[in-house]
Protein backbone atom coordinates (compact mmCIF):
# COMPACT_ATOMS: atom_id res chain seq x y z
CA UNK A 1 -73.32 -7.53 -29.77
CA UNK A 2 -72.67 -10.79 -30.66
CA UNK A 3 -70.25 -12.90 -28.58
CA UNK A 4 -67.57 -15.03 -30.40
CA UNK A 5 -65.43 -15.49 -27.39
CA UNK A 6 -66.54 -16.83 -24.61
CA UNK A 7 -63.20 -16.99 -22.32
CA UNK A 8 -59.86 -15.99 -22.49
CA UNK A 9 -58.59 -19.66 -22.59
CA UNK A 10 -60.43 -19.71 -26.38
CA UNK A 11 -58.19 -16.19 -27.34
CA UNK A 12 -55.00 -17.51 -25.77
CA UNK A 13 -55.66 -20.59 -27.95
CA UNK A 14 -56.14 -18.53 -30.85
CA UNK A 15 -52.62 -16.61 -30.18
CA UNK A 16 -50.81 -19.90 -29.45
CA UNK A 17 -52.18 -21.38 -32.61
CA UNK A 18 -51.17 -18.69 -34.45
CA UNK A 19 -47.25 -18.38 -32.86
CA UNK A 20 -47.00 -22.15 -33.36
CA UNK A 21 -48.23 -21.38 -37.25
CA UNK A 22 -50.99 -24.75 -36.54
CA UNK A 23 -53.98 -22.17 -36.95
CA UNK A 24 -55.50 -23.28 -40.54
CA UNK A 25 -56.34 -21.39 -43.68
CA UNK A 26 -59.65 -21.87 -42.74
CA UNK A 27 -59.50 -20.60 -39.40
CA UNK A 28 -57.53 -17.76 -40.28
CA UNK A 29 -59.64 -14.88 -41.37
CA UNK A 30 -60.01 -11.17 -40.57
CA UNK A 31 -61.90 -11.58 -36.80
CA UNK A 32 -58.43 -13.51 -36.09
CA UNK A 33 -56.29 -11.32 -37.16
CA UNK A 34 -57.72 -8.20 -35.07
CA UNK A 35 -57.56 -10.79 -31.97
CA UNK A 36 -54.20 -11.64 -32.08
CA UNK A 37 -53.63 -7.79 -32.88
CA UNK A 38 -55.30 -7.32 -29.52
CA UNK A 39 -53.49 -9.26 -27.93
CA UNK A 40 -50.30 -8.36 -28.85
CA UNK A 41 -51.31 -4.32 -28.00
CA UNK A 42 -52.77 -5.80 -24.66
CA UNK A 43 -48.72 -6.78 -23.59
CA UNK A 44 -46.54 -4.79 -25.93
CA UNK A 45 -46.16 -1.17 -27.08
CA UNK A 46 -47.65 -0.68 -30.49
CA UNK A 47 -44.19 -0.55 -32.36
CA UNK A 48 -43.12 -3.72 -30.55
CA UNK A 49 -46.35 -5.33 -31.54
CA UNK A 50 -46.87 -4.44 -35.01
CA UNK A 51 -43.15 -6.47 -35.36
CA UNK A 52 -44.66 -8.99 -33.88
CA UNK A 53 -47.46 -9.04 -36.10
CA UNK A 54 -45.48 -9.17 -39.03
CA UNK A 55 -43.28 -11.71 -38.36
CA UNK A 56 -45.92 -14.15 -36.65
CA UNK A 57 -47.49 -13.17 -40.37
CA UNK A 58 -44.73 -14.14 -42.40
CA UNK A 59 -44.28 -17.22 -39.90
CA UNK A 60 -47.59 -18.66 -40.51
CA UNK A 61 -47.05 -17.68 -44.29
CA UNK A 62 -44.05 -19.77 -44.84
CA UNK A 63 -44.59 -22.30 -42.21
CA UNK A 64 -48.07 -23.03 -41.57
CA UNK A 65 -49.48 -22.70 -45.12
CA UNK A 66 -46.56 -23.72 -47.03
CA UNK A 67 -46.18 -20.35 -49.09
CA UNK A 68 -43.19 -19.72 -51.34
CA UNK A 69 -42.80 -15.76 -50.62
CA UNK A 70 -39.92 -15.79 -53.62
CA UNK A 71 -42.92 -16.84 -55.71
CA UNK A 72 -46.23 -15.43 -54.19
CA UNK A 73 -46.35 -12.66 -51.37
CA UNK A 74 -49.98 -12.06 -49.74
CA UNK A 75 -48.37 -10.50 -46.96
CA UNK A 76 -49.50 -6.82 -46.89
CA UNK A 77 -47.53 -4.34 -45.69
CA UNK A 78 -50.04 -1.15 -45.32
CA UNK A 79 -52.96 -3.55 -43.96
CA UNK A 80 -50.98 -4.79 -41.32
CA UNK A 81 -50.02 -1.30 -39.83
CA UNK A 82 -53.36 0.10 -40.79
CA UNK A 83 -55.12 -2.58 -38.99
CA UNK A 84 -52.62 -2.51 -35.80
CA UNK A 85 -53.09 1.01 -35.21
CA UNK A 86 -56.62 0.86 -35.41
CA UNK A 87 -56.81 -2.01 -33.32
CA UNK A 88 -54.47 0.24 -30.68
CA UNK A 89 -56.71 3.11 -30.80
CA UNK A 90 -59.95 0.66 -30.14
CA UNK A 91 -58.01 -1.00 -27.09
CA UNK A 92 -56.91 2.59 -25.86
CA UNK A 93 -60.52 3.60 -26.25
CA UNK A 94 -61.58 0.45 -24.50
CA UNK A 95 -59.13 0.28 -21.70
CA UNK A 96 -61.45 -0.63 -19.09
CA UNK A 97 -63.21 -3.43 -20.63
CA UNK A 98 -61.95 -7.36 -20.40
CA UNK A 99 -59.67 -8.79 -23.14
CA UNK A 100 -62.98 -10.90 -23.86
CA UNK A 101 -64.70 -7.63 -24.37
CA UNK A 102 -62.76 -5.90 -26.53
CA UNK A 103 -62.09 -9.00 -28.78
CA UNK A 104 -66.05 -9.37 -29.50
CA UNK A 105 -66.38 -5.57 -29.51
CA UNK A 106 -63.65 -5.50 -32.43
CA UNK A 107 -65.13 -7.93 -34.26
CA UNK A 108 -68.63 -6.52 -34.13
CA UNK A 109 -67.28 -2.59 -34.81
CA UNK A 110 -64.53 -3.37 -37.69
CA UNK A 111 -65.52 -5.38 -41.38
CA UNK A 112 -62.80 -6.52 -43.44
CA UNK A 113 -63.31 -3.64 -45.76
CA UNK A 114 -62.96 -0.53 -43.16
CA UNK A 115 -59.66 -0.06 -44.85
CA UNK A 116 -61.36 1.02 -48.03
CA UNK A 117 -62.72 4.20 -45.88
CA UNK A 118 -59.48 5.32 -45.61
CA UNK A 119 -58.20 4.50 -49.30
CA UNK A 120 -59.06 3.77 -52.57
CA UNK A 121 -59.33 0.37 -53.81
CA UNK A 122 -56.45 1.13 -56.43
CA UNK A 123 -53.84 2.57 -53.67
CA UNK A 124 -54.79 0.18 -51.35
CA UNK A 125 -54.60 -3.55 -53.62
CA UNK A 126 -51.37 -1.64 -55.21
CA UNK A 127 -47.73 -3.42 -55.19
CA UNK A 128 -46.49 -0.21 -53.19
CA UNK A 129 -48.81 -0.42 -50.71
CA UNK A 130 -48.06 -4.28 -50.18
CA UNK A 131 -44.76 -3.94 -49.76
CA UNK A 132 -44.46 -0.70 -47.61
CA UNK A 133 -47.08 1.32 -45.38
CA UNK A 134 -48.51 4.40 -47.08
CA UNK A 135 -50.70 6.81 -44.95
CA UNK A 136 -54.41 7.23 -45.60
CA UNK A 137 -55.39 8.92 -48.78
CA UNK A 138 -59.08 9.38 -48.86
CA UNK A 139 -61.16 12.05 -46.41
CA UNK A 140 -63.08 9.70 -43.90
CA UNK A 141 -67.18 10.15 -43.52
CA UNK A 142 -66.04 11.99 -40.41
CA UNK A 143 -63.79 14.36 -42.17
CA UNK A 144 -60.71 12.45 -41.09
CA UNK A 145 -58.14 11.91 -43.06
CA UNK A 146 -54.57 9.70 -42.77
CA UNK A 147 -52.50 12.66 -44.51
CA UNK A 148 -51.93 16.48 -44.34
């Protein structure tokens, strides 16, 4: 496995970057936004933390980046709760490992596109599915699927 954290100081740095909205464009990519996902789980039931997420989201939208949300919106509803519960369900998997741990480990086990195992590309880039969660449409490898 690769390691991209060394120490808890660098994720803890990460989170208060991110709370404080100072974390760049360039800095802020997909292995961030599991991490600070992580750590949110690591201290706060998943409800609780997905709320969180959002809002440090929408936070670091308007304030750190300087997005108008009345005239552009990349905030995505369905990705956000997608990725937080499987993010929850890695940590609860994971319990016994370090924060440092399962930070790398969700790095290494989850690409930006694990979404699209659960969707299609059409459901999941669609306007409804930005602005409110939909379940999981498409029959994982593993015969899972997000709806009944």
């Amino acid at each position: 496995m690769t390691c991209r954290y060394r120490d808890e100081h660098e994720i803890f740095e990460l989170l208060r970057s991110f709370e404080n909205a100072t974390v760049s464009r360039d800095e802020w990519k997909h292995a961030e936004h599991l991490v600070v996902a992580l750590c949110y789980l690591e201290e706060h039931d998943l409800a609780a933390a997905t709320d969180k997420m959002r809002a440090g989201i929408m936070n670091l939208l308007t304030t750190g980046f300087g997005v108008d949300l009345s005239k552009d919106m990349p905030y995505h509803e369905t990705l956000t709760v997608f990725w937080m519960r499987t993010v929850y369900a890695y940590s609860l998997m994971h319990k016994e490992k370090s924060l440092i741990e399962k930070a790398n480990g969700l790095i290494e086990s989850f690409d930006k596109d694990h979404p699209l195992n659960f969707y299609t590309r059409d459901r999941l880039f669609s306007d409804e599915a930005r602005a409110a969660f939909i379940e999981p449409s498409v029959v994982h490898k593993c015969g899972l699927s997000g709806s009944s």
